[in-house]
C-alpha atoms as a PDB file:
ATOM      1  CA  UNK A   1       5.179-104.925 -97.197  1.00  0.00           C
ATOM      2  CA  UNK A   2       4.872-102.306 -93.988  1.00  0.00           C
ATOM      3  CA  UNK A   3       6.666 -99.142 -94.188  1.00  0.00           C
ATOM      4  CA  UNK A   4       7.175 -97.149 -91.355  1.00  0.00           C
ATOM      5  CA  UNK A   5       8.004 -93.303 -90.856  1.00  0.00           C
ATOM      6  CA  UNK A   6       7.802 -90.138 -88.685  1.00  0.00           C
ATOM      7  CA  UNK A   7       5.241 -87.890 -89.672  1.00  0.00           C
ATOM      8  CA  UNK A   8       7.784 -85.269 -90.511  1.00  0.00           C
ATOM      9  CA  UNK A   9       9.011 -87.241 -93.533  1.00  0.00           C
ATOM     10  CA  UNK A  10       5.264 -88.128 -94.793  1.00  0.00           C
ATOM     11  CA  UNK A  11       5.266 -85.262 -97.131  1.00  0.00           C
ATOM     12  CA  UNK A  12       8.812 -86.367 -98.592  1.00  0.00           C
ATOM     13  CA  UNK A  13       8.294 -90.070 -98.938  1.00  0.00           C
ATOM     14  CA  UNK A  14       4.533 -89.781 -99.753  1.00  0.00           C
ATOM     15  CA  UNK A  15       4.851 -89.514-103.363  1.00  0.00           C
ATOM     16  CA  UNK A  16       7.919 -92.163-103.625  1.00  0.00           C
ATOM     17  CA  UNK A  17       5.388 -94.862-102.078  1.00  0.00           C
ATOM     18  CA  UNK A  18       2.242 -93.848-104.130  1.00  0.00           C
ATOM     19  CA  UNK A  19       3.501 -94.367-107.644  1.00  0.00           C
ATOM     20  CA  UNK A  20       5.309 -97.990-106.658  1.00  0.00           C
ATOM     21  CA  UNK A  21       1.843 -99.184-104.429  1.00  0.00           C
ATOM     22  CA  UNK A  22      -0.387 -98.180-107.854  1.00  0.00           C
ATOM     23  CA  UNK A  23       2.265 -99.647-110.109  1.00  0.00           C
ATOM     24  CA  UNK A  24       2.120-103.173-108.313  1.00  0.00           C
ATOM     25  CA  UNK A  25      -1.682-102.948-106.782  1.00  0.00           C
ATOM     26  CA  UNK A  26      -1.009-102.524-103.489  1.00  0.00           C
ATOM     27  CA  UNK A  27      -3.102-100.873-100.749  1.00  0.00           C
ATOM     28  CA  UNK A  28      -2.293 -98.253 -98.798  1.00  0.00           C
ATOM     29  CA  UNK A  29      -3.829 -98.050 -95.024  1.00  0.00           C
ATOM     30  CA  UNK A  30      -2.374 -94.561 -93.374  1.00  0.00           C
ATOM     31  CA  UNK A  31      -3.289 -95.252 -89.959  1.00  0.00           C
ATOM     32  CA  UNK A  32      -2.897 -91.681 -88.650  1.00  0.00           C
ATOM     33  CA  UNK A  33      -6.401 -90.897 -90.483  1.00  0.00           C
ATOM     34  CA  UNK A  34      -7.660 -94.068 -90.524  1.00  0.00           C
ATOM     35  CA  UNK A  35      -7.674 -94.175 -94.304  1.00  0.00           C
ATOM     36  CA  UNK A  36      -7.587 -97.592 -96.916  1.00  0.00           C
ATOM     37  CA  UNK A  37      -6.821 -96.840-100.263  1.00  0.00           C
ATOM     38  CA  UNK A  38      -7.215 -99.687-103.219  1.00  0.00           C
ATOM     39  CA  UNK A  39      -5.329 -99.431-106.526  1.00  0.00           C
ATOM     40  CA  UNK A  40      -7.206 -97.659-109.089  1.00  0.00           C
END
């Protein structure tokens, strides 16, 4: 799955993405910093 969004709405949709991507173990890559994150 990609999402895409303006920065503006990051702080909005952030949390609405995290729970889903833990709940199905999928990683996140946030290409404004760079950063991979792996399920827990």
């Amino acid at each position: 799955m990609i999402l895409c969004m303006g920065l503006s709405r990051a702080a909005e949709a952030g949390p609405r993405i995290v729970e889903p991507a833990g709940r199905y173990g999928l990683v996140r890559y946030d290409p404004s910093t760079r950063q991979v994150r792996h399920p827990a």
